[in-house]
Protein backbone atom coordinates (compact mmCIF):
# COMPACT_ATOMS: atom_id res chain seq x y z
CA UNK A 1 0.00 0.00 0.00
CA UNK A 2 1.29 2.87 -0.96
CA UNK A 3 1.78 6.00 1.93
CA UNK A 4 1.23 2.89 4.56
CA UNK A 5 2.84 4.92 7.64
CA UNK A 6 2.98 1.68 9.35
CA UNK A 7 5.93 0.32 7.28
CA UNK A 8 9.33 1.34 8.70
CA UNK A 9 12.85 0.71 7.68
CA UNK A 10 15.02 -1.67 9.61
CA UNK A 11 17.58 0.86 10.75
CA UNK A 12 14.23 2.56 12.33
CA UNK A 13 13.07 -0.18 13.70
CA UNK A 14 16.48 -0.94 15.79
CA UNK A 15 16.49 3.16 16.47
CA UNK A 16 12.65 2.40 18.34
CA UNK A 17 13.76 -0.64 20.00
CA UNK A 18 17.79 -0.24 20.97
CA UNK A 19 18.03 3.28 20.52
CA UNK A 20 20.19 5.24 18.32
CA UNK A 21 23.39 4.01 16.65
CA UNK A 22 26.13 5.26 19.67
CA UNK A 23 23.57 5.13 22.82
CA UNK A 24 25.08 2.11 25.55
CA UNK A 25 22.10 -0.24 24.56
CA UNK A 26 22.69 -0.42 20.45
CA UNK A 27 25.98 -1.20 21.29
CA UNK A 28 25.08 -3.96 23.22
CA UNK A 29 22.47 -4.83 20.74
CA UNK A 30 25.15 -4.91 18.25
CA UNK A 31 27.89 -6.55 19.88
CA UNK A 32 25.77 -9.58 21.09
CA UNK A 33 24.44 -9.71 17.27
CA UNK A 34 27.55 -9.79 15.82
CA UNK A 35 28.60 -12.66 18.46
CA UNK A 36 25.48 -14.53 17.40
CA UNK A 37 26.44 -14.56 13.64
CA UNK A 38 29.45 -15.90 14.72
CA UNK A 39 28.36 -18.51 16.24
CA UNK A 40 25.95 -19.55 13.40
């Protein structure tokens, strides 16, 4: 649908739920995710 508000990128989506890129809890968000591809 176009103009669907609901639809959001996935860089937005980590920005709503870890905060922004920098802030203490996308870090840890991104260091455990990067441990996890690892280990896959």
């Amino acid at each position: 649908m176009k103009g669907d508000k609901r639809i959001t990128s996935f860089d937005d989506h980590l920005d709503e739920q870890y905060g922004k890129t920098g802030t203490e809890s996308r870090e840890k968000f991104q260091e455990e995710f990067e441990t996890f591809k690892i280990g896959v």
